[in-house]
C-alpha atoms as a PDB file:
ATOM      1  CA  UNK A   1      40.327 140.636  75.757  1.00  0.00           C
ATOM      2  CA  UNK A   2      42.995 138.357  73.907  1.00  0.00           C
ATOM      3  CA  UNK A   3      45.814 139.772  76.283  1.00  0.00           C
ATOM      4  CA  UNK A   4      43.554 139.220  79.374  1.00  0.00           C
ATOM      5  CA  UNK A   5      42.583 135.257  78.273  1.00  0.00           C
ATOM      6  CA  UNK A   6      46.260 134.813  77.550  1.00  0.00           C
ATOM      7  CA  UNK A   7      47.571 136.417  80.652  1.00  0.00           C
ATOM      8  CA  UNK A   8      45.016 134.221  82.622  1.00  0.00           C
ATOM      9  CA  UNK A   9      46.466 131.205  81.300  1.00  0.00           C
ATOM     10  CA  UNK A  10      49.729 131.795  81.448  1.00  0.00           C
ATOM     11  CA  UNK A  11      49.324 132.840  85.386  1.00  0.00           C
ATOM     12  CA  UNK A  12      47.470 129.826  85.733  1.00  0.00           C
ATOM     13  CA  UNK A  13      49.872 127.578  83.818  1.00  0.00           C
ATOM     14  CA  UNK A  14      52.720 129.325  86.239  1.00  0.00           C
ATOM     15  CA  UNK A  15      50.875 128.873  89.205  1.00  0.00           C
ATOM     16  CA  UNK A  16      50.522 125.596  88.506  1.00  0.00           C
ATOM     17  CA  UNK A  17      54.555 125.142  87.996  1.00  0.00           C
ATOM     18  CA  UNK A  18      55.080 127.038  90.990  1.00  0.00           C
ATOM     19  CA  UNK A  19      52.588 124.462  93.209  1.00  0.00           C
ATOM     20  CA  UNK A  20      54.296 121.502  91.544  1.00  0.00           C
ATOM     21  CA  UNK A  21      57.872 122.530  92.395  1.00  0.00           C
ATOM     22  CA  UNK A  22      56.817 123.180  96.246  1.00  0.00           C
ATOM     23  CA  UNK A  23      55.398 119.993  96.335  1.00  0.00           C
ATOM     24  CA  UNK A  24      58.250 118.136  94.781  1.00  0.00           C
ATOM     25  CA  UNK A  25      60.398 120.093  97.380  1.00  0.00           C
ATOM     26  CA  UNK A  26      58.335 119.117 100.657  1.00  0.00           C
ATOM     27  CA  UNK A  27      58.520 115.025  99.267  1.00  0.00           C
ATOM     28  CA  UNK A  28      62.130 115.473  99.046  1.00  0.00           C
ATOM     29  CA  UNK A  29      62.489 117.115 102.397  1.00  0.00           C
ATOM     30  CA  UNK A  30      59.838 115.379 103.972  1.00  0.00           C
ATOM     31  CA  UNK A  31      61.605 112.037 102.857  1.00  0.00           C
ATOM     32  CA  UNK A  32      64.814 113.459 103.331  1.00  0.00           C
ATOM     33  CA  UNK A  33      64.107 114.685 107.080  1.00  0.00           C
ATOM     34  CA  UNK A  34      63.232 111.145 107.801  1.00  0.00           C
ATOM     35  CA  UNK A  35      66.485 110.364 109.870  1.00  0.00           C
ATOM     36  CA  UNK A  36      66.362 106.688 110.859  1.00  0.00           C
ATOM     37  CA  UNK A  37      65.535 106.621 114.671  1.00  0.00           C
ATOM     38  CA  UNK A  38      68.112 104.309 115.864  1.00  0.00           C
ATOM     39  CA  UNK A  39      70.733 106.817 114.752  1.00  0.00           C
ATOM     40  CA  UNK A  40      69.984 109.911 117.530  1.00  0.00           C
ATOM     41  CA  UNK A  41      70.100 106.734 120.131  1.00  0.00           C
ATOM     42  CA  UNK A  42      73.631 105.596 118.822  1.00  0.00           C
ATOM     43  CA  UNK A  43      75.762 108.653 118.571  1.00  0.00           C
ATOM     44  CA  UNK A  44      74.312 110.025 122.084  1.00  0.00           C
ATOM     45  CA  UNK A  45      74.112 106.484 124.043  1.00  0.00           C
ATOM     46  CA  UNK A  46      77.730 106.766 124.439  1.00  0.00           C
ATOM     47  CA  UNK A  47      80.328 106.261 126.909  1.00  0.00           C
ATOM     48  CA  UNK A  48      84.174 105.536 127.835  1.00  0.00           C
ATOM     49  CA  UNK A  49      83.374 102.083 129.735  1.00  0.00           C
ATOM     50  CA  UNK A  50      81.728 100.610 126.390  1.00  0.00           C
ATOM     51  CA  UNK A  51      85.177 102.237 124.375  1.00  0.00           C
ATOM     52  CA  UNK A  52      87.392 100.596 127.303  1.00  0.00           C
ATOM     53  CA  UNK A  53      85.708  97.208 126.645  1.00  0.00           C
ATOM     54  CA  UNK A  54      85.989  96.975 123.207  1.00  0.00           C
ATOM     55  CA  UNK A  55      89.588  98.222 123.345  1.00  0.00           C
ATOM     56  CA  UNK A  56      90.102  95.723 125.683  1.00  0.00           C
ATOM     57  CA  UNK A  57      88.644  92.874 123.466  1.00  0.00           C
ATOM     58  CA  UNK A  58      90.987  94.006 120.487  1.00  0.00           C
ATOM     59  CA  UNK A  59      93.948  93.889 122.906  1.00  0.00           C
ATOM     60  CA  UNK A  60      93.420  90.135 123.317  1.00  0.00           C
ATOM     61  CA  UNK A  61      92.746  89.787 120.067  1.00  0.00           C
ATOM     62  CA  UNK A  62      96.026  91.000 118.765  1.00  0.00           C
ATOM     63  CA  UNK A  63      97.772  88.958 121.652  1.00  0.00           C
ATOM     64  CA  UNK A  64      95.886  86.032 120.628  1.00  0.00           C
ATOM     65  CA  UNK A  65      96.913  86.393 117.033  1.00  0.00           C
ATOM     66  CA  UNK A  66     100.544  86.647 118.180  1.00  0.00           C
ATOM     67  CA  UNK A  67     100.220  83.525 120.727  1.00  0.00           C
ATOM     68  CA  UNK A  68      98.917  81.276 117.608  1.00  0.00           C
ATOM     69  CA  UNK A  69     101.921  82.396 115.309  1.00  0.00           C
ATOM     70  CA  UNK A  70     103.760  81.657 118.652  1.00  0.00           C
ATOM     71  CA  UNK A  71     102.548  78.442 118.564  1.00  0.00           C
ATOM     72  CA  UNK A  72     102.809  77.577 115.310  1.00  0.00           C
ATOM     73  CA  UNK A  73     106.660  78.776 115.032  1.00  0.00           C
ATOM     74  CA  UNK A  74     107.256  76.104 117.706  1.00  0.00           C
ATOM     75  CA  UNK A  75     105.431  73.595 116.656  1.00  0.00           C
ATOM     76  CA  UNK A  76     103.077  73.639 119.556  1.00  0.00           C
ATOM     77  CA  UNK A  77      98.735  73.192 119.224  1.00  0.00           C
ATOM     78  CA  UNK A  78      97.612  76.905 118.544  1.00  0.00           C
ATOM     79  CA  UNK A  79      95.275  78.179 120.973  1.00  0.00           C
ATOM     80  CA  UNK A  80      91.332  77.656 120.426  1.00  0.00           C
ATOM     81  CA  UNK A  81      89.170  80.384 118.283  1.00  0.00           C
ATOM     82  CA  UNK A  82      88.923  83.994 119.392  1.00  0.00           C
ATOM     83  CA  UNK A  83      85.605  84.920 119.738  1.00  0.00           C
ATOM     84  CA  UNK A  84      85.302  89.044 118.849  1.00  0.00           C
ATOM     85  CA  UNK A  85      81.808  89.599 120.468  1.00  0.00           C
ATOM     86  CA  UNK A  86      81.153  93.487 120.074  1.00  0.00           C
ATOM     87  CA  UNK A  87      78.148  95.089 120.859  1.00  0.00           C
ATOM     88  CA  UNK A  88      77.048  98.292 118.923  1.00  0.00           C
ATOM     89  CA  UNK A  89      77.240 100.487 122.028  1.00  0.00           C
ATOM     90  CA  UNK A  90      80.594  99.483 122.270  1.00  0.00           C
ATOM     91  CA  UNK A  91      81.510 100.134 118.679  1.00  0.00           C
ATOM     92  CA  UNK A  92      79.769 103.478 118.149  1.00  0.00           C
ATOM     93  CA  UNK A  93      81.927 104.567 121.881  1.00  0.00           C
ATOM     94  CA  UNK A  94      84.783 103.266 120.315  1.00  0.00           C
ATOM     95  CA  UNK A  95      84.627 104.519 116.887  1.00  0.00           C
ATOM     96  CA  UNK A  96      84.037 108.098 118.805  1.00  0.00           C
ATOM     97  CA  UNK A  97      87.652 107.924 120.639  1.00  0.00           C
ATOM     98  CA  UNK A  98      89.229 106.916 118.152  1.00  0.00           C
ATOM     99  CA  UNK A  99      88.035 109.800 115.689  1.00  0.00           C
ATOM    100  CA  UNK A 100      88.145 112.244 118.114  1.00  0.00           C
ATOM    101  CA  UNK A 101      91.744 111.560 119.322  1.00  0.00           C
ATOM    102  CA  UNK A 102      93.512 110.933 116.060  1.00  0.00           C
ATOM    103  CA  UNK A 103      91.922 113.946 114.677  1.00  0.00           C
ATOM    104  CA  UNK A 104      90.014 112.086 111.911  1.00  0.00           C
ATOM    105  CA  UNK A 105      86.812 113.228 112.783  1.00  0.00           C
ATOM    106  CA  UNK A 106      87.930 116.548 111.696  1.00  0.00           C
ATOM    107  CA  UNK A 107      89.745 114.494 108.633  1.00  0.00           C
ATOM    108  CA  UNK A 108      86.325 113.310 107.530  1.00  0.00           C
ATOM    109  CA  UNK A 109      84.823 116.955 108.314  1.00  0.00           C
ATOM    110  CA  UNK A 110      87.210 118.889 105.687  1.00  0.00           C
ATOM    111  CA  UNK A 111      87.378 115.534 102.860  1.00  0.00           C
ATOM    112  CA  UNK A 112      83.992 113.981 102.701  1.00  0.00           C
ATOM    113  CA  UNK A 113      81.761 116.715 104.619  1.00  0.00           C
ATOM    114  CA  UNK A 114      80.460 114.876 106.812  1.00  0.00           C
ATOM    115  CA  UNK A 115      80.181 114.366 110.804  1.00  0.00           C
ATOM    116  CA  UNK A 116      78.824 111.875 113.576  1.00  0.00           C
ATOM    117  CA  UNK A 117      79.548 108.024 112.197  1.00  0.00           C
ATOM    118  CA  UNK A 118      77.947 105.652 114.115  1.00  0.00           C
ATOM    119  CA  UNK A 119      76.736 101.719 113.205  1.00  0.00           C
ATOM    120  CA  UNK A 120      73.985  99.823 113.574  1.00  0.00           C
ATOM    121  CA  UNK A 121      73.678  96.240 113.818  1.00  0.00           C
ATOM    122  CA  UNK A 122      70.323  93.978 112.798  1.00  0.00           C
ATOM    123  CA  UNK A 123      70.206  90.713 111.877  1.00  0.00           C
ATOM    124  CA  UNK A 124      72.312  90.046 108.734  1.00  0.00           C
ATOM    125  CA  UNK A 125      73.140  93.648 108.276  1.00  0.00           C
ATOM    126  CA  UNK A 126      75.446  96.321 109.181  1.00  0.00           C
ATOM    127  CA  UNK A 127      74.161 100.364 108.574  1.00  0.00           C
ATOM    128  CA  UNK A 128      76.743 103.026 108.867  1.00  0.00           C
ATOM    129  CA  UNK A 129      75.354 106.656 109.016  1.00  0.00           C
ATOM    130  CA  UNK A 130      76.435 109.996 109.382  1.00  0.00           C
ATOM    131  CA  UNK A 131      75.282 113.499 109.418  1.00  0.00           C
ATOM    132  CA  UNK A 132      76.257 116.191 106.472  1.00  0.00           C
ATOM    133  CA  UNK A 133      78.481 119.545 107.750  1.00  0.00           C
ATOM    134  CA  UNK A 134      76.335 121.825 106.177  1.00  0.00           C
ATOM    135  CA  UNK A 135      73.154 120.157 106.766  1.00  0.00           C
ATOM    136  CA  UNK A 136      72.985 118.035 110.479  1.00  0.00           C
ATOM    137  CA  UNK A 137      69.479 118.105 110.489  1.00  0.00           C
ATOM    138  CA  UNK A 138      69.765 115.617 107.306  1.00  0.00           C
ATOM    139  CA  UNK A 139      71.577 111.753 107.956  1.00  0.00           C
ATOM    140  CA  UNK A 140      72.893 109.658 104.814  1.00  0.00           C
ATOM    141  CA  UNK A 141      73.363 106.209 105.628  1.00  0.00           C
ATOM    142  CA  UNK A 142      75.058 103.159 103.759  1.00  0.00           C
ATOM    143  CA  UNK A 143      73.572  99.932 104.557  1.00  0.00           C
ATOM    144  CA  UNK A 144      76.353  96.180 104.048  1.00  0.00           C
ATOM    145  CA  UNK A 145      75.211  92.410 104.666  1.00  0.00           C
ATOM    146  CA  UNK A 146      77.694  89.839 105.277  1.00  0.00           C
ATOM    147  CA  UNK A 147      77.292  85.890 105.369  1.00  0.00           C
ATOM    148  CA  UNK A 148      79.585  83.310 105.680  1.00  0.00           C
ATOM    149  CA  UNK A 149      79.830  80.174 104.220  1.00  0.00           C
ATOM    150  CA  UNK A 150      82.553  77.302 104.001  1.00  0.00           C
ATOM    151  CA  UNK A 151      85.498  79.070 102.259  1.00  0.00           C
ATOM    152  CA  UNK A 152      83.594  82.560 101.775  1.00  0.00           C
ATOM    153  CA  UNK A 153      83.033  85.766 102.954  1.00  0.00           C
ATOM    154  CA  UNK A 154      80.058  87.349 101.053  1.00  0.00           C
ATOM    155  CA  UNK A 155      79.590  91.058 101.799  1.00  0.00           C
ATOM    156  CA  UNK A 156      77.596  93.334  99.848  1.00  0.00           C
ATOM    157  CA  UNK A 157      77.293  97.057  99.630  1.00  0.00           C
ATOM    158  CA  UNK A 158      73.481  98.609  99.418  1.00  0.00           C
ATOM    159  CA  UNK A 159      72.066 101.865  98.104  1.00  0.00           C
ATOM    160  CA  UNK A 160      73.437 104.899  99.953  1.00  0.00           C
ATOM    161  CA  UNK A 161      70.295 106.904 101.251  1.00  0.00           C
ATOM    162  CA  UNK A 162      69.478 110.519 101.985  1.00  0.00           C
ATOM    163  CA  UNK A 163      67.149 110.169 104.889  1.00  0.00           C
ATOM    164  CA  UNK A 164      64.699 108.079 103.257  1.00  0.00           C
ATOM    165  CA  UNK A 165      65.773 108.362 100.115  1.00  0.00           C
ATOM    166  CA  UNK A 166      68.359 107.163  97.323  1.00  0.00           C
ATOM    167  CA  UNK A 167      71.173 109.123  97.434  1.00  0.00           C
ATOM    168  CA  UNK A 168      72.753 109.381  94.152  1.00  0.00           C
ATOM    169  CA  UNK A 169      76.648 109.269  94.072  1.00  0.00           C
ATOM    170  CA  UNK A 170      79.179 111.588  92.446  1.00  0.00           C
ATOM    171  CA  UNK A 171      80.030 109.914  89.535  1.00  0.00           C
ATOM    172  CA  UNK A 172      83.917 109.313  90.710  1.00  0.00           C
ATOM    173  CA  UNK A 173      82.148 106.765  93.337  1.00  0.00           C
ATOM    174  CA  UNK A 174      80.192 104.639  91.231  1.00  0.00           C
ATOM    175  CA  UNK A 175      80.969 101.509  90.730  1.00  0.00           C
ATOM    176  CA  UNK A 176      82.499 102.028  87.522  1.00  0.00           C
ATOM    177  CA  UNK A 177      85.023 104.298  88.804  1.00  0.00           C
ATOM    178  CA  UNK A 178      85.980 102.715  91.961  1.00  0.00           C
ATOM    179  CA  UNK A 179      86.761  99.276  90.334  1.00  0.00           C
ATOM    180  CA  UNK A 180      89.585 100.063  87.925  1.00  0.00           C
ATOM    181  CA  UNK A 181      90.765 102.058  91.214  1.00  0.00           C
ATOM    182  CA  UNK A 182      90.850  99.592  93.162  1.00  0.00           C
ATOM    183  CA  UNK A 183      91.885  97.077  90.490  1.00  0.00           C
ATOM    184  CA  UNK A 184      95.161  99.252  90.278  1.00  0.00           C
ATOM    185  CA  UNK A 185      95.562  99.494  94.312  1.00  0.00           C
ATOM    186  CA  UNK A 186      95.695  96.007  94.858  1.00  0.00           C
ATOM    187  CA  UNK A 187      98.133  95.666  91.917  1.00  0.00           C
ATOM    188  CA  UNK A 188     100.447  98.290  93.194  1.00  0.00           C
ATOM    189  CA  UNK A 189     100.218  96.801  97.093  1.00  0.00           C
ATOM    190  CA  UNK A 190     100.004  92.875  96.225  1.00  0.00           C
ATOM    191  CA  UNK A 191     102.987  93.803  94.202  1.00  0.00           C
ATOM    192  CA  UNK A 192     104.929  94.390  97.336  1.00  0.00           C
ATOM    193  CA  UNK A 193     103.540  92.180 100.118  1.00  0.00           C
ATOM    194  CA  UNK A 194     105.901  90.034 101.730  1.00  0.00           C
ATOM    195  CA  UNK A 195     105.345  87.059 104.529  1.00  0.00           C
ATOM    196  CA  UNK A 196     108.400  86.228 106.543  1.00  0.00           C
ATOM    197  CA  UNK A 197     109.550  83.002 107.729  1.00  0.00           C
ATOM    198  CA  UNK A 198     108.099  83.838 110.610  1.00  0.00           C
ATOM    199  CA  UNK A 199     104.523  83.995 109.684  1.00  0.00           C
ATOM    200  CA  UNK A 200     104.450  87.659 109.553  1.00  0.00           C
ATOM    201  CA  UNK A 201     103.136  89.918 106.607  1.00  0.00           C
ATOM    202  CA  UNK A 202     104.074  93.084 105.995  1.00  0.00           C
ATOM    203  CA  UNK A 203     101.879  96.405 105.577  1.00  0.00           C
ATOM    204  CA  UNK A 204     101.457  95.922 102.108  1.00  0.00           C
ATOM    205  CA  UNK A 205     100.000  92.504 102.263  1.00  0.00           C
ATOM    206  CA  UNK A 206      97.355  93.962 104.434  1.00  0.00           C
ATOM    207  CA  UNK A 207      96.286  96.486 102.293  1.00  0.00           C
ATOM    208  CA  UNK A 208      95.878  94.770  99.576  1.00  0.00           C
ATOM    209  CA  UNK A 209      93.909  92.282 101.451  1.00  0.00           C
ATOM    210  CA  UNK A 210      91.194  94.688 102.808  1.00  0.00           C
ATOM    211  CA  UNK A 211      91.244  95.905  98.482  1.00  0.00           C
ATOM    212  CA  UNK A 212      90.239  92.593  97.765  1.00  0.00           C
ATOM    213  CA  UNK A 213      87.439  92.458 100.197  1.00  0.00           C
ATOM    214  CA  UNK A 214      86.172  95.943  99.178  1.00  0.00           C
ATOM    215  CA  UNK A 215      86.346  94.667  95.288  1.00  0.00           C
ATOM    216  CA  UNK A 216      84.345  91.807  96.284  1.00  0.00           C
ATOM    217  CA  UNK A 217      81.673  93.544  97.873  1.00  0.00           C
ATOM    218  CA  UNK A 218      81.358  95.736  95.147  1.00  0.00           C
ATOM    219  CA  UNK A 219      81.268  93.289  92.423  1.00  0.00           C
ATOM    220  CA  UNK A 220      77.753  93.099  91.639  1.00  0.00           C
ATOM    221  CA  UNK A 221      77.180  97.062  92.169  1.00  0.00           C
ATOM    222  CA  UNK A 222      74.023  97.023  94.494  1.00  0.00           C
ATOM    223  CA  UNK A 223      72.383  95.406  96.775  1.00  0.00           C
ATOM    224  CA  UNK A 224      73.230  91.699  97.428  1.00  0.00           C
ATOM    225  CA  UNK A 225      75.395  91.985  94.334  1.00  0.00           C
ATOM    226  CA  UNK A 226      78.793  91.232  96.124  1.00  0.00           C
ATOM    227  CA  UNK A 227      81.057  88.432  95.124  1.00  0.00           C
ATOM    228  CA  UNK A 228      82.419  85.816  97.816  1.00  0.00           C
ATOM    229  CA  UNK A 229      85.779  86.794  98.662  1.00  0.00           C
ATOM    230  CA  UNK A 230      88.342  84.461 101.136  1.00  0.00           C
ATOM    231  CA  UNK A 231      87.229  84.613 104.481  1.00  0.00           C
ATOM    232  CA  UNK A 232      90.795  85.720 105.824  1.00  0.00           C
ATOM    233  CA  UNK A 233      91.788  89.055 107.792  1.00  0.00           C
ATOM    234  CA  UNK A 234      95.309  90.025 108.532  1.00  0.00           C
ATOM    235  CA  UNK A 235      95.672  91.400 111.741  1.00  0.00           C
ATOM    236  CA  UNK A 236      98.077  93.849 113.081  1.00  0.00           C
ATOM    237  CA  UNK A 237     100.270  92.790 115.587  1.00  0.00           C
ATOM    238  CA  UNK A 238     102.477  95.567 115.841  1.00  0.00           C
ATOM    239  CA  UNK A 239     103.465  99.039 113.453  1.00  0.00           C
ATOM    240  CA  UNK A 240     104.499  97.132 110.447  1.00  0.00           C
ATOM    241  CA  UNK A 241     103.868  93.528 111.098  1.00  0.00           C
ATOM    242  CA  UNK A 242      99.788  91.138 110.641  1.00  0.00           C
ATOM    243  CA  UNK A 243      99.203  87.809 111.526  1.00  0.00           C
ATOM    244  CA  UNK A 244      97.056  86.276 109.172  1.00  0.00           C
ATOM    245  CA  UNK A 245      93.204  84.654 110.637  1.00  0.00           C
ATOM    246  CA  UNK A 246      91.136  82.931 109.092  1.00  0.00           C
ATOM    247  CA  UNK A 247      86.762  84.026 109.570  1.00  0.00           C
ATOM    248  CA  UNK A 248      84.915  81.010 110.717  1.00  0.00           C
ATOM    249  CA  UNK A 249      82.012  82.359 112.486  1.00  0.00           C
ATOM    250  CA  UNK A 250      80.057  85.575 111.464  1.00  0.00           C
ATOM    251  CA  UNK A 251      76.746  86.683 113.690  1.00  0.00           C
ATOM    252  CA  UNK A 252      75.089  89.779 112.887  1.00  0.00           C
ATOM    253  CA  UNK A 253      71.749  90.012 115.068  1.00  0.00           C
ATOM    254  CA  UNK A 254      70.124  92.885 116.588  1.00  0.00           C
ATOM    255  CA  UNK A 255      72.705  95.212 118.620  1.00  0.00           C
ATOM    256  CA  UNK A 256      75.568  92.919 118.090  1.00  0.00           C
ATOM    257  CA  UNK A 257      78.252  91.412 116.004  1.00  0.00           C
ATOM    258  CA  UNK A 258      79.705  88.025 116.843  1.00  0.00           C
ATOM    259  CA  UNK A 259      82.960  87.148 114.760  1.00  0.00           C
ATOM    260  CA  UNK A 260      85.120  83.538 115.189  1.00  0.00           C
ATOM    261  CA  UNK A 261      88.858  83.545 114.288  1.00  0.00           C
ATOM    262  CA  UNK A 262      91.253  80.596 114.149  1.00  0.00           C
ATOM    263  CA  UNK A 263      94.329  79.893 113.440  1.00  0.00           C
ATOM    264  CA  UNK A 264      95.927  78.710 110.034  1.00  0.00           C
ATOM    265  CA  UNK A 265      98.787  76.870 108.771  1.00  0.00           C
ATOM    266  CA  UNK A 266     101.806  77.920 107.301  1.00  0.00           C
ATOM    267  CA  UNK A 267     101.110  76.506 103.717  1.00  0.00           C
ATOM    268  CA  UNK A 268      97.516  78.764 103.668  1.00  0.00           C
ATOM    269  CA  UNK A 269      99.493  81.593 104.298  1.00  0.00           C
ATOM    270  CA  UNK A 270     102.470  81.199 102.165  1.00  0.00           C
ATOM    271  CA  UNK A 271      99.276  80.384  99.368  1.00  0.00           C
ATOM    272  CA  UNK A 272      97.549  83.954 100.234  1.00  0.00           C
ATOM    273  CA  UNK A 273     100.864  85.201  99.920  1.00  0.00           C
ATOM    274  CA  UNK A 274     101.003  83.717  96.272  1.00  0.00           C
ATOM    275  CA  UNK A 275      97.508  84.973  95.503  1.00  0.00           C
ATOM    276  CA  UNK A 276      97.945  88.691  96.935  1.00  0.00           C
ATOM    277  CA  UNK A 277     101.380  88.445  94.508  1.00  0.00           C
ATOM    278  CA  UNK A 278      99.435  87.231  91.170  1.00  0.00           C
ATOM    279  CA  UNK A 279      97.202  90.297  91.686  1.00  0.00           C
ATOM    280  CA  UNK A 280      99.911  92.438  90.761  1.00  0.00           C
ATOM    281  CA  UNK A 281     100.726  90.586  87.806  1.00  0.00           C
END
């Protein structure tokens, strides 16, 4: 009788584990399964006319870049602002040339494991998403917002999500890690950026430019947690050589990203030059 009431309740008590743990696992892949809707749309909507025009629009940015140092160098009025105007259609074509024919789609495949990057744009937000090799029917997705303010450039990096829900990060990519990584990167690179008389920078200077934004956005560690960083972008003119903009216009509304450049003077760049260089120090 003892073994029977005891063999009851311990089939009961597993039964009960058993029922928990399948319930557990359909809210995880119930939430999980819950690709957002936009991102089918964006990684099939695309084509090579939407590619070609955003190409195109990065063309005339470079030359317009090059016309303003141009300018400058002659001591001539730069040209007006550039006015990037992209819409997400455009990117998400773009960003699929460009992986497919420098073979870092495949890159991304081997390293990080995962496949399919596309954007989308709302209003005061960027969300970048892709879909896991070993698991397509599952999206994680990385959601940034970005203002702009009078001598800032706020951008901020949100929760990575697993479908629907928070994706937690191998602990080499948590904040913690990354920042002493990054601290050391833009030592190493600010350590060796150089700006010609010209107006050029090198390589170098870029890289540790883009590190500065990235440590920025990450400074608070979650959402809406970045720090303002300088609301400059070197852009490449050439293999080796960026021309340095400054950001004075940022619009992020639904389907589309709006971004103002203009020109700058010698002294601001010979100044980032100075700033990029105390980094290293």
């Amino acid at each position: 009788m003892k073994n029977k009431w005891f063999c009851g309740k311990w089939v009961r008590r597993l039964a009960f584990v058993v029922l928990l743990l399948v319930v557990i696992v359909l809210v995880l892949v119930v939430g999980a399964r819950q690709s957002p809707r936009w991102y089918q749309g964006a990684i099939t909507n695309l084509s090579d006319p939407a590619a070609s025009a955003a190409e195109d629009q990065f063309v005339n940015l470079r030359n317009w870049a090059a016309a303003c140092l141009a300018a400058r160098n002659r001591h001539e009025s730069s040209p007006g602002p550039f006015v990037l105007d992209l819409t997400a259609e455009q990117i998400n074509s773009l960003l699929f040339r460009w992986l497919s024919e420098s073979g870092a789609e495949q890159r991304l495949a081997e390293t990080a494991g995962f496949k399919g990057l596309a954007v989308r744009i709302q209003p005061g937000s960027m969300t970048f998403a892709a879909r896991p090799i070993k698991a397509d029917w599952l999206t994680a997705s990385l959601t940034m917002t970005a203002t702009l303010a009078p001598g800032e450039l706020r951008i901020a990096a949100g929760v990575p999500r697993l479908g629907l829900l928070p994706l937690p990060l191998p602990d080499a990519l948590t904040v913690g890690r990354l920042a002493p990584v990054l601290a050391d990167a833009r030592r190493r690179y600010g350590a060796k950026a150089t700006l010609t008389s010209k107006g050029f920078f090198n390589d170098e200077a870029a890289v540790a430019c883009g590190i500065a934004i990235a440590q920025a956005s990450l400074g608070g560690g979650g959402v809406g947690g970045g720090r303002a960083s300088e609301p400059v972008v070197l852009l490449p003119i050439d293999g080796r050589r960026s021309v340095a903009a400054e950001v004075t216009g940022l619009e992020l509304i639904e389907g589309r990203v709006r971004v103002t450049l203009t020109s700058r003077a010698a002294a601001k760049d010979a100044a980032l030059l100075a700033r990029l260089r105390d980094s290293a120090k």
